[in-house]
N, C-alpha and C. Protein backbone atom coordinates (compact mmCIF):
# COMPACT_ATOMS: atom_id res chain seq x y z
N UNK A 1 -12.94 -24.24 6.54
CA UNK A 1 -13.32 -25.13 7.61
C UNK A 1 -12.13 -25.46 8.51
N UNK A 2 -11.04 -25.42 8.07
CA UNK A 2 -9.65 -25.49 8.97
C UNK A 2 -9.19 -24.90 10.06
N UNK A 3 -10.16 -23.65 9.68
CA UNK A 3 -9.76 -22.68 11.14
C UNK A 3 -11.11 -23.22 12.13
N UNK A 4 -12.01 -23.48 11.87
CA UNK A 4 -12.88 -24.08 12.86
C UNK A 4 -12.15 -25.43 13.35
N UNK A 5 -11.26 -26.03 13.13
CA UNK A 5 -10.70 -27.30 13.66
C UNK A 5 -10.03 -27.05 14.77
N UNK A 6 -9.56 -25.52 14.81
CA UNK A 6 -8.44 -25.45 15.91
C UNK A 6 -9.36 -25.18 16.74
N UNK A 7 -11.09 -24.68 17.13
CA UNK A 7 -11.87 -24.94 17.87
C UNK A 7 -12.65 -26.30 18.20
N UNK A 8 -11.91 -27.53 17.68
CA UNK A 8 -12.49 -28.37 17.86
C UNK A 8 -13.75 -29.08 17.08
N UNK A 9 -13.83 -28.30 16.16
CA UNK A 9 -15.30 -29.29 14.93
C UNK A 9 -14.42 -30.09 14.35
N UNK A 10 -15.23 -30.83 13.68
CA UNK A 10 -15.15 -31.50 12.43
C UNK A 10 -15.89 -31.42 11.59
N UNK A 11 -15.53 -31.91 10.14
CA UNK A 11 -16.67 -31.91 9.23
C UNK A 11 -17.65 -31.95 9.60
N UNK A 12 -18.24 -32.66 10.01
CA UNK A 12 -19.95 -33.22 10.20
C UNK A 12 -20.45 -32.14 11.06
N UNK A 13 -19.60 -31.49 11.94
CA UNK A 13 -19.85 -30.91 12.89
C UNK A 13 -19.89 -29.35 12.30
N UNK A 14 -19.20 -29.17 11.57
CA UNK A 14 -19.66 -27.62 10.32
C UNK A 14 -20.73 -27.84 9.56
N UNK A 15 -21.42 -29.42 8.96
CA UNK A 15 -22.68 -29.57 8.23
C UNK A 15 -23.59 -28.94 9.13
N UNK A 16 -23.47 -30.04 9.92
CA UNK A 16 -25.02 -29.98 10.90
C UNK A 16 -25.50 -28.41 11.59
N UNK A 17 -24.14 -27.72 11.72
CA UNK A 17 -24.48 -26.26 11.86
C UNK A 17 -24.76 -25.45 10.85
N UNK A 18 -23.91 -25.64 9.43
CA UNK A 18 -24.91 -25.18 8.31
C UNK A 18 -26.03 -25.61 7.89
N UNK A 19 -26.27 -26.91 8.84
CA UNK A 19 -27.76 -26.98 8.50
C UNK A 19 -28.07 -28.03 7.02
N UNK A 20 -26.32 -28.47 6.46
CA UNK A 20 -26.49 -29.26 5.59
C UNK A 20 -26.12 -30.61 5.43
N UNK A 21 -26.66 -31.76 4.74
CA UNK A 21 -26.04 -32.79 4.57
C UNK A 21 -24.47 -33.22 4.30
N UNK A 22 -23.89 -32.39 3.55
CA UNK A 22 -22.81 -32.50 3.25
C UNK A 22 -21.57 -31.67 2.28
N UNK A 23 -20.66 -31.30 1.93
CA UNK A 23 -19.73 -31.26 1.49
C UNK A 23 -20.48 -30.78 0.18
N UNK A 24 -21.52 -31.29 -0.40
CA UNK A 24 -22.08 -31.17 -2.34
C UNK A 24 -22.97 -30.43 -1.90
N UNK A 25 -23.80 -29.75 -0.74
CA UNK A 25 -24.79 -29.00 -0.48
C UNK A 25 -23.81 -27.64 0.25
N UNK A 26 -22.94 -27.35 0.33
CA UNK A 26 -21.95 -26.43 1.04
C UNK A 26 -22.13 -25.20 -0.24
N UNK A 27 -22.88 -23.80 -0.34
CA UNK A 27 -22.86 -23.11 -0.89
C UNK A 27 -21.98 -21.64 -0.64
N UNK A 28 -21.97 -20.16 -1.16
CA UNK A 28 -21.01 -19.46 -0.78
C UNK A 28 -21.80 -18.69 0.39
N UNK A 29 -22.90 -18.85 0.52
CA UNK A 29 -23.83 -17.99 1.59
C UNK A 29 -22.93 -18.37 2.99
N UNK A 30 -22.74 -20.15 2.58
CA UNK A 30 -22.42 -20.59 3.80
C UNK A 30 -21.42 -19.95 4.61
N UNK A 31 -20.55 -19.16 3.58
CA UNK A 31 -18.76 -18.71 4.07
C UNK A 31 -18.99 -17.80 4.94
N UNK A 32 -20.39 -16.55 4.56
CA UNK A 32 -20.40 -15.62 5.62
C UNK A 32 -21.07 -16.16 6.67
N UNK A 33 -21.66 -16.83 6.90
CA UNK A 33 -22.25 -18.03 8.11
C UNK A 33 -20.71 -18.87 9.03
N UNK A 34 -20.46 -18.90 8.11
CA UNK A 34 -18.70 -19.59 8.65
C UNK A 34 -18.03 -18.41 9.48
N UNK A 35 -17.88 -17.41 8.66
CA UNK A 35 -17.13 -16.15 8.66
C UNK A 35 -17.45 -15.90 10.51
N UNK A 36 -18.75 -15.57 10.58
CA UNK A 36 -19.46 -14.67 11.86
C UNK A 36 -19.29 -15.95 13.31
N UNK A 37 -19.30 -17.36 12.24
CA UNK A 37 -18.90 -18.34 14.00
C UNK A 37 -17.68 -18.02 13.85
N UNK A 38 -16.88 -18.16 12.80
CA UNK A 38 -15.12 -18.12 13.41
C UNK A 38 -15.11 -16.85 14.74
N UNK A 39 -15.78 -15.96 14.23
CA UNK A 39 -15.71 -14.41 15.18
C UNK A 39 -15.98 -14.69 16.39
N UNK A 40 -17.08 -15.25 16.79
CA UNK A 40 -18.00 -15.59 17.73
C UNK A 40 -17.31 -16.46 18.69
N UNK A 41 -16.88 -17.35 18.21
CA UNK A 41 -15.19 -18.23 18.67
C UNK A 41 -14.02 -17.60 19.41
N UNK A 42 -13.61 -17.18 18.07
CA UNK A 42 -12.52 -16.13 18.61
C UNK A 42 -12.40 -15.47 19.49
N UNK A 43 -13.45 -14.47 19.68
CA UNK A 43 -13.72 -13.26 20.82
C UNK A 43 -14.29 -14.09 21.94
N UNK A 44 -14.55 -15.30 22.24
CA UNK A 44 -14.84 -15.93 22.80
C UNK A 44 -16.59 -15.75 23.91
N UNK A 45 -17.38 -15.54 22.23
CA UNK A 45 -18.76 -15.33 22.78
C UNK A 45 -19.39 -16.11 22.78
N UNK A 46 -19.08 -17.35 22.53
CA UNK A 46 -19.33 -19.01 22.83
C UNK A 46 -18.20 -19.91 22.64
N UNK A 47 -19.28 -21.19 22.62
CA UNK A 47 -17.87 -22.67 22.33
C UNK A 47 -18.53 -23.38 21.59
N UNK A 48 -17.88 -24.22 21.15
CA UNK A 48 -18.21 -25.21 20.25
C UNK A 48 -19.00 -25.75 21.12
N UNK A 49 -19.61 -26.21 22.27
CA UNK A 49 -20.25 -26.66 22.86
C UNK A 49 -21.66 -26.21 23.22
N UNK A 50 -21.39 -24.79 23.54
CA UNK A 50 -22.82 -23.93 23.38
C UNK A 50 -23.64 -24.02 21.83
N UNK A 51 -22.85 -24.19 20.90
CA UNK A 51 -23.15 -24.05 19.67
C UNK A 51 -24.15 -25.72 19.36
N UNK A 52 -23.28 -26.68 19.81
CA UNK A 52 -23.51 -27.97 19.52
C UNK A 52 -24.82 -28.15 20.29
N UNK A 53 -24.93 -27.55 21.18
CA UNK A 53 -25.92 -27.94 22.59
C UNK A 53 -27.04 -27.57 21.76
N UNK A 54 -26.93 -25.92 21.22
CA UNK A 54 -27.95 -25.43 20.73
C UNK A 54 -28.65 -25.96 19.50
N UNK A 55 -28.04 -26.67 18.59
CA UNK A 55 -28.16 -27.28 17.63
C UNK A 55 -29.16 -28.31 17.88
N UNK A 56 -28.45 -29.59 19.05
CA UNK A 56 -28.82 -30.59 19.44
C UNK A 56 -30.01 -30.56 20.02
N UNK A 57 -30.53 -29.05 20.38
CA UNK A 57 -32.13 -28.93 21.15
C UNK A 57 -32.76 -28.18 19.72
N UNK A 58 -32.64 -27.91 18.84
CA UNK A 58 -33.66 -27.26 17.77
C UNK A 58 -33.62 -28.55 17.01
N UNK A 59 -32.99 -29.39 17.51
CA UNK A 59 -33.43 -31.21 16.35
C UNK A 59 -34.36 -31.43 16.78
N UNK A 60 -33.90 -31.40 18.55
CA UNK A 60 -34.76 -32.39 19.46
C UNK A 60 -36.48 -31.98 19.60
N UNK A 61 -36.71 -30.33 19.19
CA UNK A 61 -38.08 -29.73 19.47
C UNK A 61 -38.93 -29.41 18.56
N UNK A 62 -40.22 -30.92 18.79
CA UNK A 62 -41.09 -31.25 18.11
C UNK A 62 -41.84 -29.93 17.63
N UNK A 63 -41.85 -29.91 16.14
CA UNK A 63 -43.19 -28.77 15.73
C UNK A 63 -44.29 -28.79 16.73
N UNK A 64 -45.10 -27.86 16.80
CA UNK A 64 -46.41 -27.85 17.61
C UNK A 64 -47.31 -27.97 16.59
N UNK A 65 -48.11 -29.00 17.31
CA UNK A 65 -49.49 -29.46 16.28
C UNK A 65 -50.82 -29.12 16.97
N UNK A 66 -51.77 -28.32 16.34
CA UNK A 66 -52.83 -28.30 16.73
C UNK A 66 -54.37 -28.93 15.97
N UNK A 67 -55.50 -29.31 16.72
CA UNK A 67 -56.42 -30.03 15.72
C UNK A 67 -55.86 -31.50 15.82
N UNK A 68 -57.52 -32.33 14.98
CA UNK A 68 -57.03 -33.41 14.74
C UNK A 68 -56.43 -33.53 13.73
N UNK A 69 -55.67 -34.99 13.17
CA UNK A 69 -55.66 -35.43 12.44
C UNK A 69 -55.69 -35.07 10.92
N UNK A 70 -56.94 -35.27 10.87
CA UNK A 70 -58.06 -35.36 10.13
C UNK A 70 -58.17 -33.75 9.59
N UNK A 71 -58.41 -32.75 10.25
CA UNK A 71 -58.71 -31.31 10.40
C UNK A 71 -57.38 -30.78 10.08
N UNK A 72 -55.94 -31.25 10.23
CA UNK A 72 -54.94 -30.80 9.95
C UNK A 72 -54.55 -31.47 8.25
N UNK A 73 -55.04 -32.55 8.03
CA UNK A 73 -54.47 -32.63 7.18
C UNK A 73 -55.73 -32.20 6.01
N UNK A 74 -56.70 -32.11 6.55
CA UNK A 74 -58.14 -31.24 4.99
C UNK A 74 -57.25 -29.77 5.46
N UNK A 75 -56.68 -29.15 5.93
CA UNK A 75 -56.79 -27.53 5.82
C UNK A 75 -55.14 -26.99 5.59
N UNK A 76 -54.07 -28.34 5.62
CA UNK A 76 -52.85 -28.34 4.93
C UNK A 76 -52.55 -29.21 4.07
N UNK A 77 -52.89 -30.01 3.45
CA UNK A 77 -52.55 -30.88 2.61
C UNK A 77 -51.73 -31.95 2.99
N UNK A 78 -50.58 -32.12 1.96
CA UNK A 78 -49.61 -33.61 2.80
C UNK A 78 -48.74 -32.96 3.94
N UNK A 79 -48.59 -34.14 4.43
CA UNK A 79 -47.74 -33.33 5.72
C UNK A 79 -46.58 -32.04 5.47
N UNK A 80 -46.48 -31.27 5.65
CA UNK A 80 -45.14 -30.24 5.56
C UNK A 80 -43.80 -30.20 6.88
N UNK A 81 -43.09 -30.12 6.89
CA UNK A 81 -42.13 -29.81 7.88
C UNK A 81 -41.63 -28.74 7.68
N UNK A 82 -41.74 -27.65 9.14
CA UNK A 82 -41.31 -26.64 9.25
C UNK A 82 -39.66 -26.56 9.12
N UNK A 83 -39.38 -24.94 8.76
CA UNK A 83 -38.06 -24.90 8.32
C UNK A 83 -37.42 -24.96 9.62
N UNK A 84 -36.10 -25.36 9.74
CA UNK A 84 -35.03 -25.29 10.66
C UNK A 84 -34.69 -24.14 10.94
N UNK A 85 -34.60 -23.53 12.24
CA UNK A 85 -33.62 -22.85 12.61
C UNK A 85 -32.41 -23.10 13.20
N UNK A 86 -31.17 -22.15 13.10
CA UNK A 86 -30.33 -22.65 14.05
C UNK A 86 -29.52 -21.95 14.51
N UNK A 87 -29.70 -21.80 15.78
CA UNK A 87 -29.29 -20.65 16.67
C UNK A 87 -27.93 -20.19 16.76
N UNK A 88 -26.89 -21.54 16.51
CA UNK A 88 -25.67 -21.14 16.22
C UNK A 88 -25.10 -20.38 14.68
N UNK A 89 -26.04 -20.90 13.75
CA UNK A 89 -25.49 -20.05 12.79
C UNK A 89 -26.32 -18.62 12.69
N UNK A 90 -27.71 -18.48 13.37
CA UNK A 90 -28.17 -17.09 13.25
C UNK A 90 -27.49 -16.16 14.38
N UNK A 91 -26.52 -16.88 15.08
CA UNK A 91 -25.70 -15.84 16.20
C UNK A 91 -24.12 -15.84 15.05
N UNK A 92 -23.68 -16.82 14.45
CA UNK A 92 -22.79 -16.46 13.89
C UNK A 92 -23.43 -15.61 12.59
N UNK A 93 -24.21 -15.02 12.24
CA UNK A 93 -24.75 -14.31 10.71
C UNK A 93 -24.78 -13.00 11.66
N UNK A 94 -25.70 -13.05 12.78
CA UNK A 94 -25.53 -11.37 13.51
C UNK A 94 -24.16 -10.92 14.22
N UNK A 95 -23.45 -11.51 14.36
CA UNK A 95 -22.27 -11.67 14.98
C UNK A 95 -21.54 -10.59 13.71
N UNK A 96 -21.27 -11.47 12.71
CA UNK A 96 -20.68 -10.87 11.40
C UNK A 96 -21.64 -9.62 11.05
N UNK A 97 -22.73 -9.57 10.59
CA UNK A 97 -23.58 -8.46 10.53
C UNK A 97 -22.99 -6.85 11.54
N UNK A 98 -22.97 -7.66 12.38
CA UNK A 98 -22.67 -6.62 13.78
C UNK A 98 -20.85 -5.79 13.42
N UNK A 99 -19.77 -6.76 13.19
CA UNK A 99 -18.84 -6.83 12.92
C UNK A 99 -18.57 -6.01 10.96
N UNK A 100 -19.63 -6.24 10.39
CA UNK A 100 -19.73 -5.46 9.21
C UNK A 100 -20.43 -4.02 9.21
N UNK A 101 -21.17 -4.06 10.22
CA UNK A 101 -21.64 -2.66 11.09
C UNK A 101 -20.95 -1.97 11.61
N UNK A 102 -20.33 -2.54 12.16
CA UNK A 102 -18.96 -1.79 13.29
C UNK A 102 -17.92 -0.93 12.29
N UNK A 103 -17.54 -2.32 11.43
CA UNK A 103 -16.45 -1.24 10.11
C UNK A 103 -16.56 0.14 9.77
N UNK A 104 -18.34 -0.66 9.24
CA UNK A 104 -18.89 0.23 8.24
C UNK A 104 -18.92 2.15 9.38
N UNK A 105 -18.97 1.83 9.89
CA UNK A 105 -19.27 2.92 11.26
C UNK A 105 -17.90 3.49 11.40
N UNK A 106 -17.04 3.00 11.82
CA UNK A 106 -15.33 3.24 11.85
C UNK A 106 -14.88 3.90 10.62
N UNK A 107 -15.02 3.49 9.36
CA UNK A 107 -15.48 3.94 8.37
C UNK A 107 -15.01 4.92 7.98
N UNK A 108 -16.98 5.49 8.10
CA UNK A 108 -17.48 6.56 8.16
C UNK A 108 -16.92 7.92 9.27
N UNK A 109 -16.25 7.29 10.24
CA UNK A 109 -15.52 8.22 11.49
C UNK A 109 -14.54 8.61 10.78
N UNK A 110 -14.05 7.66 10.39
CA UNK A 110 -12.50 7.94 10.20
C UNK A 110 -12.42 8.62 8.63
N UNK A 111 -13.67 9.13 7.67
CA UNK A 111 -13.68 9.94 6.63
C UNK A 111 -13.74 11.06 6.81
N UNK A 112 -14.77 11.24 8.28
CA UNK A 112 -15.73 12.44 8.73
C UNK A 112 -13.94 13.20 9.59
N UNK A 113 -13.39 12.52 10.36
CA UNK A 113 -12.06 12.84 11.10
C UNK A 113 -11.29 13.40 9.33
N UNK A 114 -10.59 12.70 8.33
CA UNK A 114 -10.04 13.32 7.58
C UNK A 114 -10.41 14.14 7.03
N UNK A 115 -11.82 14.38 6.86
CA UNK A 115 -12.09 15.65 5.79
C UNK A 115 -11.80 16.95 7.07
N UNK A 116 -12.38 16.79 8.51
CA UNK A 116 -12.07 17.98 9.24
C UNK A 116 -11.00 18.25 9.65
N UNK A 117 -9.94 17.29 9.74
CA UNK A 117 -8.64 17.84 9.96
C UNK A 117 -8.22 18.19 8.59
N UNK A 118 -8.89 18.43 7.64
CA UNK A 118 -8.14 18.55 5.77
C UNK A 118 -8.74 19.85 5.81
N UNK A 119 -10.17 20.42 6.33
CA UNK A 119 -10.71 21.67 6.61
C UNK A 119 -9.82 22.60 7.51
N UNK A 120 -9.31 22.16 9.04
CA UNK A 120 -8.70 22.50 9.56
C UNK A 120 -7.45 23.11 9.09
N UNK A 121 -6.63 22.01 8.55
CA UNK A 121 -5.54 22.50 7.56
C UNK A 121 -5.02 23.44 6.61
N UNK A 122 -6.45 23.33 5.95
CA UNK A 122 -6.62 24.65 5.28
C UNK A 122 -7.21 25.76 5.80
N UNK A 123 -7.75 26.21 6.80
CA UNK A 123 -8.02 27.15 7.54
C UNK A 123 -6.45 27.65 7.79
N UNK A 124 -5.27 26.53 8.95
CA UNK A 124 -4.81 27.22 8.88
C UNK A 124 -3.65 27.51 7.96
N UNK A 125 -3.60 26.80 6.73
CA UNK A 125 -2.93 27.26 5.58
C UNK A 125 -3.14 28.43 5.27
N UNK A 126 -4.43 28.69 5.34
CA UNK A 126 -4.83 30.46 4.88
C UNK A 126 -4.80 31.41 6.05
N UNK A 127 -4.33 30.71 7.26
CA UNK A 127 -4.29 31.61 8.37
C UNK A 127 -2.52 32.29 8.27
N UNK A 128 -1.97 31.37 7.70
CA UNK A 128 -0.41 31.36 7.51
C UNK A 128 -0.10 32.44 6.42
N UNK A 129 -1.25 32.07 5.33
CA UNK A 129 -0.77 33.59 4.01
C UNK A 129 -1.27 34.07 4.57
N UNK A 130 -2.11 34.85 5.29
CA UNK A 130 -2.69 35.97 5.79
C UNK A 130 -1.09 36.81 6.43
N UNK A 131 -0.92 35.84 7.08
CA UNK A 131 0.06 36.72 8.16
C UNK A 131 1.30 36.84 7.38
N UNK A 132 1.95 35.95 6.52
CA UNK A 132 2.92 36.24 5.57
C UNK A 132 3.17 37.75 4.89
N UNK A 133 1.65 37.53 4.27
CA UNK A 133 1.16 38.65 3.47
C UNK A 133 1.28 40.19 4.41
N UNK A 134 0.74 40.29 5.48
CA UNK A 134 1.47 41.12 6.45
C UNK A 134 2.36 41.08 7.00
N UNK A 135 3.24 40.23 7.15
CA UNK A 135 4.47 40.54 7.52
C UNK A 135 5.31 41.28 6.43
N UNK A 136 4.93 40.38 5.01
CA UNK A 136 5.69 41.14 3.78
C UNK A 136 5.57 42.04 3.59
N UNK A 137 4.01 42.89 3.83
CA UNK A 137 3.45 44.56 3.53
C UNK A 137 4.32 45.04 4.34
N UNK A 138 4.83 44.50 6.14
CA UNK A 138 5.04 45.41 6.70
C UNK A 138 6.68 45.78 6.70
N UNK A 139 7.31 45.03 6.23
CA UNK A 139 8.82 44.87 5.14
C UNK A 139 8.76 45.81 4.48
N UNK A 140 8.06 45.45 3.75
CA UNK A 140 8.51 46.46 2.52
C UNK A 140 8.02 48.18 3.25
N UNK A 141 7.05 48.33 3.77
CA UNK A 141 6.85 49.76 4.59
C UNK A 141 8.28 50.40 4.89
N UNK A 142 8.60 49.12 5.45
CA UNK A 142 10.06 49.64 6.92
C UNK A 142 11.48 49.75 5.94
N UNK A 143 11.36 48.86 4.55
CA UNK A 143 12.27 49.36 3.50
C UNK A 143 12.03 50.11 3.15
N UNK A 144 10.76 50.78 2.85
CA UNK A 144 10.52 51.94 1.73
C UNK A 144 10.79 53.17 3.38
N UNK A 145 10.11 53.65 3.94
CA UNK A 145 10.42 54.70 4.89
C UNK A 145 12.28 54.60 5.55
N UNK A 146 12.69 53.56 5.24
CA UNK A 146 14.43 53.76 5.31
C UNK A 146 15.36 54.22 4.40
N UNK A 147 14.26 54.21 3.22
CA UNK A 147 15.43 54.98 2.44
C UNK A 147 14.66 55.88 2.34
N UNK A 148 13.58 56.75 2.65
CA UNK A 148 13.72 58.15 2.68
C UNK A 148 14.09 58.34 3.27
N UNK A 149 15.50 60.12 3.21
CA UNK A 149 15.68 60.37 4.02
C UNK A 149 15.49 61.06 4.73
N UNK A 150 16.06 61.11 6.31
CA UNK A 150 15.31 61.75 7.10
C UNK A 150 15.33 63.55 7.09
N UNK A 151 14.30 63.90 6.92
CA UNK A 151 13.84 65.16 6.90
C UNK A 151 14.85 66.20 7.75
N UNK A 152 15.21 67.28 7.28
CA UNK A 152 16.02 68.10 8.05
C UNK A 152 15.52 68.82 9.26
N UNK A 153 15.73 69.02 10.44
CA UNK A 153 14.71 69.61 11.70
C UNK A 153 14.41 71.05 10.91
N UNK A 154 13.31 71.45 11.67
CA UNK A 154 12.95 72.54 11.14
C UNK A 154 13.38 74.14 11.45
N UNK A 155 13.57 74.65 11.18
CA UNK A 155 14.40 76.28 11.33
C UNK A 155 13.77 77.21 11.22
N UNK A 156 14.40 78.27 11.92
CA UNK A 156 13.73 79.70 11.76
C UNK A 156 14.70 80.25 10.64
N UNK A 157 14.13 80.54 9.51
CA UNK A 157 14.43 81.72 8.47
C UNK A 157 15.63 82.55 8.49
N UNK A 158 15.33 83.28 9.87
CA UNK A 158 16.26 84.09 10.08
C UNK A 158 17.33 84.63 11.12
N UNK A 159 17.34 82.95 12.14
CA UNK A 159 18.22 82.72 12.97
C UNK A 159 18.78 81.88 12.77
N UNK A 160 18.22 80.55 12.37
CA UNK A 160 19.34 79.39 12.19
C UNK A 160 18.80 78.45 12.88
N UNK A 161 17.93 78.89 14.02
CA UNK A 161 17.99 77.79 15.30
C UNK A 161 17.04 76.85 15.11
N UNK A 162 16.66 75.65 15.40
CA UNK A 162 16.18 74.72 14.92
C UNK A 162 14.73 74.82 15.79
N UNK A 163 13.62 75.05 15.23
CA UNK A 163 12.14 74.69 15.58
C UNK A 163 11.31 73.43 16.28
N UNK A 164 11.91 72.37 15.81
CA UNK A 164 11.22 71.46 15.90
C UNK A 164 11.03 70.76 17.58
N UNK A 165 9.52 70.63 17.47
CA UNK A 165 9.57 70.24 19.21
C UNK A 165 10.44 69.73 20.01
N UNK A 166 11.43 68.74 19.17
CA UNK A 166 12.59 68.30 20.20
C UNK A 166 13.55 68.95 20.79
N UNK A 167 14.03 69.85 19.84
CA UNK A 167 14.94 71.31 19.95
C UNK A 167 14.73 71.86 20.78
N UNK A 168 12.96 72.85 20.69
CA UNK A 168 12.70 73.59 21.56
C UNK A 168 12.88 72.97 22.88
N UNK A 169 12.36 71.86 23.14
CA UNK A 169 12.37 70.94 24.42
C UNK A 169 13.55 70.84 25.12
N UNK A 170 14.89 70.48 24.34
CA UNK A 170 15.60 70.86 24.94
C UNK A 170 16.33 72.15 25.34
N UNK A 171 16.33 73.21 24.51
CA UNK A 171 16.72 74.74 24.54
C UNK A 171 15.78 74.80 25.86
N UNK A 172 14.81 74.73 26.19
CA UNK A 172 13.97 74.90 27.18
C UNK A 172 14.83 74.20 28.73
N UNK A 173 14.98 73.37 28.68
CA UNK A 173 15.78 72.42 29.35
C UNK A 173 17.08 72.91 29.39
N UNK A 174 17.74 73.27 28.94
CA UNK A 174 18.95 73.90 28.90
C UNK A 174 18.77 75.34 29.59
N UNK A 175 18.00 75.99 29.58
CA UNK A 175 17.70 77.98 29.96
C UNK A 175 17.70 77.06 31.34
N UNK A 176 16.70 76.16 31.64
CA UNK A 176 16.31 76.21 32.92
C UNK A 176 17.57 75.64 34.04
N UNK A 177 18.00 75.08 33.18
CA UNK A 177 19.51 74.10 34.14
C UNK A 177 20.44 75.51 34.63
N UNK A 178 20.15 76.03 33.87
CA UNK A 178 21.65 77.54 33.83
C UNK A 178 20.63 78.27 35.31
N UNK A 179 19.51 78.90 34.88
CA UNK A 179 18.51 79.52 35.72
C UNK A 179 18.84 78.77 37.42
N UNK A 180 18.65 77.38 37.32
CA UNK A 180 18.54 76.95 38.57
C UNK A 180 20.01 76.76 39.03
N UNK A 181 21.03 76.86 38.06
CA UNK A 181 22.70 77.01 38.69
C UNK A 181 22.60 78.14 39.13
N UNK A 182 22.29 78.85 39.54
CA UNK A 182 21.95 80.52 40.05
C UNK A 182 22.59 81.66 39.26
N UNK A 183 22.45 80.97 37.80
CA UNK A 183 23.07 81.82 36.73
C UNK A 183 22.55 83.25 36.89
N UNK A 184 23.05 84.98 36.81
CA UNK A 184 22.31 85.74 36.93
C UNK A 184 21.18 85.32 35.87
N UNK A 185 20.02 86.14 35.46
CA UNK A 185 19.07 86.34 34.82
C UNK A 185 19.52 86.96 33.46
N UNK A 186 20.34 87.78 33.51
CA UNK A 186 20.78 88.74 32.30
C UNK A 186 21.71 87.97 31.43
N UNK A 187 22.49 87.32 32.12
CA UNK A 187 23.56 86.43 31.38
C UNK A 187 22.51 85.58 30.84
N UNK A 188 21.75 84.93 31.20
CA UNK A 188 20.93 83.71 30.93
C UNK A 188 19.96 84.16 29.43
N UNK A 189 19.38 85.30 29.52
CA UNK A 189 19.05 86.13 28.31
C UNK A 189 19.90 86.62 27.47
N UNK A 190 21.18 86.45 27.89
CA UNK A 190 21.96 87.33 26.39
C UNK A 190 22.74 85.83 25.85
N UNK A 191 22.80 84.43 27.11
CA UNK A 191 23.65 83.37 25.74
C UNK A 191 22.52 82.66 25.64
N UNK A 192 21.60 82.70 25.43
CA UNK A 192 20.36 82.13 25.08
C UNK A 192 19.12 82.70 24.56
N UNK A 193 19.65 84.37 23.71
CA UNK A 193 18.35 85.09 23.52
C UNK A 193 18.01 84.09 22.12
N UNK A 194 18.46 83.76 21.28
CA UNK A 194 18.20 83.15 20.24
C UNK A 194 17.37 82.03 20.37
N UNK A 195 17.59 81.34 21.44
CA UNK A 195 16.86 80.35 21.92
C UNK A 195 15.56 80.52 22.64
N UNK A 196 15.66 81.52 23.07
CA UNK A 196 14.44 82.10 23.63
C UNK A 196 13.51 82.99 22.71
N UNK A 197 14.08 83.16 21.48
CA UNK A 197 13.24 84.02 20.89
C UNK A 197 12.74 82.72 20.34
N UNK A 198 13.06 81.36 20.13
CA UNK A 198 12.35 80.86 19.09
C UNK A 198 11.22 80.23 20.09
N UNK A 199 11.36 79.90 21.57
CA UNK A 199 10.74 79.12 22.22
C UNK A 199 9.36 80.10 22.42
């Protein structure tokens, strides 16, 4: 009840909105009833005055009676008085309601957010060994083909001269450089017949 003081109640003034006589009728229902005006306060979705006002007109408004007398009381018995409502504490109960809704909702976001960034994570945790795992296959490839060694170019049998397309490519390249120096033709066939026999 202390924090309602710094809005201005007093005791009597927390009964009459719980709706009770006093201090020995104050139960724990009441706290979440307490709970939802402190809120209602706070956020400033009323005043102690709207609250009081509202109070002060659900005293003031007579039950409705219909029939006589007579006819009301053969078809209800002894008189009854209808229950109280009271608008300030059923705005402070939805107030809190609303505010225990809201959590509950935030919650639920904020489980639904960790499990998909925890999915995410592991997606790309396994996106990470994937590529490890190939990078390591492709290591070890580029170790294993470095230490074989490299193959000797390939040869003719019974000249010496080396076969292999790069060779020829250049022996080819070489006849033609001499050819276009306006080397005779004959010279060009006798220091290059070897080369020409393999091309």
């Amino acid at each position: 009840m202390k924090v309602l003081q710094a809005f201005g109640f007093t005791a009597d003034d927390v009964y009459k909105v719980l709706g009770i006589g006093g201090r020995q009728e104050f139960a724990l229902d009441h706290i979440v009833t307490l709970t939802g005006l402190y809120t209602t306060l706070k956020d400033g979705a009323t005043t102690k005055e709207q609250i009081m006002r509202d109070i002060d007109v659900v005293d003031a408004t007579p039950a409705r009676v219909t029939g006589s007398i007579s006819q009301r009381a053969a078809a209800t018995g002894p008189a009854q008085t209808a229950p109280k409502t009271n608008p300030a504490a059923d705005a402070a109960l939805a107030s809190e309601a609303k505010r225990v809704a809201d959590k509950r909702a935030a919650d639920a976001k904020a489980d639904a957010d960790a499990e998909a960034a925890k999915a995410q994570a592991d997606q790309e945790a396994r996106r990470q060994a994937e590529i490890a795992a190939t990078n390591e296959a492709t290591r070890q490839e580029a170790e294993a083909s470095a230490e074989e060694p490299d193959a000797p170019p390939a040869q003719d049998d019974n000249t010496g001269i080396a076969t292999d397309p790069a060779a020829l490519d250049a022996y080819y390249d070489a006849i033609l450089a001499d050819l276009l120096d306006d080397m005779p033709v004959d010279i060009v066939q006798s220091s290059h017949a070897a080369q020409i026999a393999a091309i």
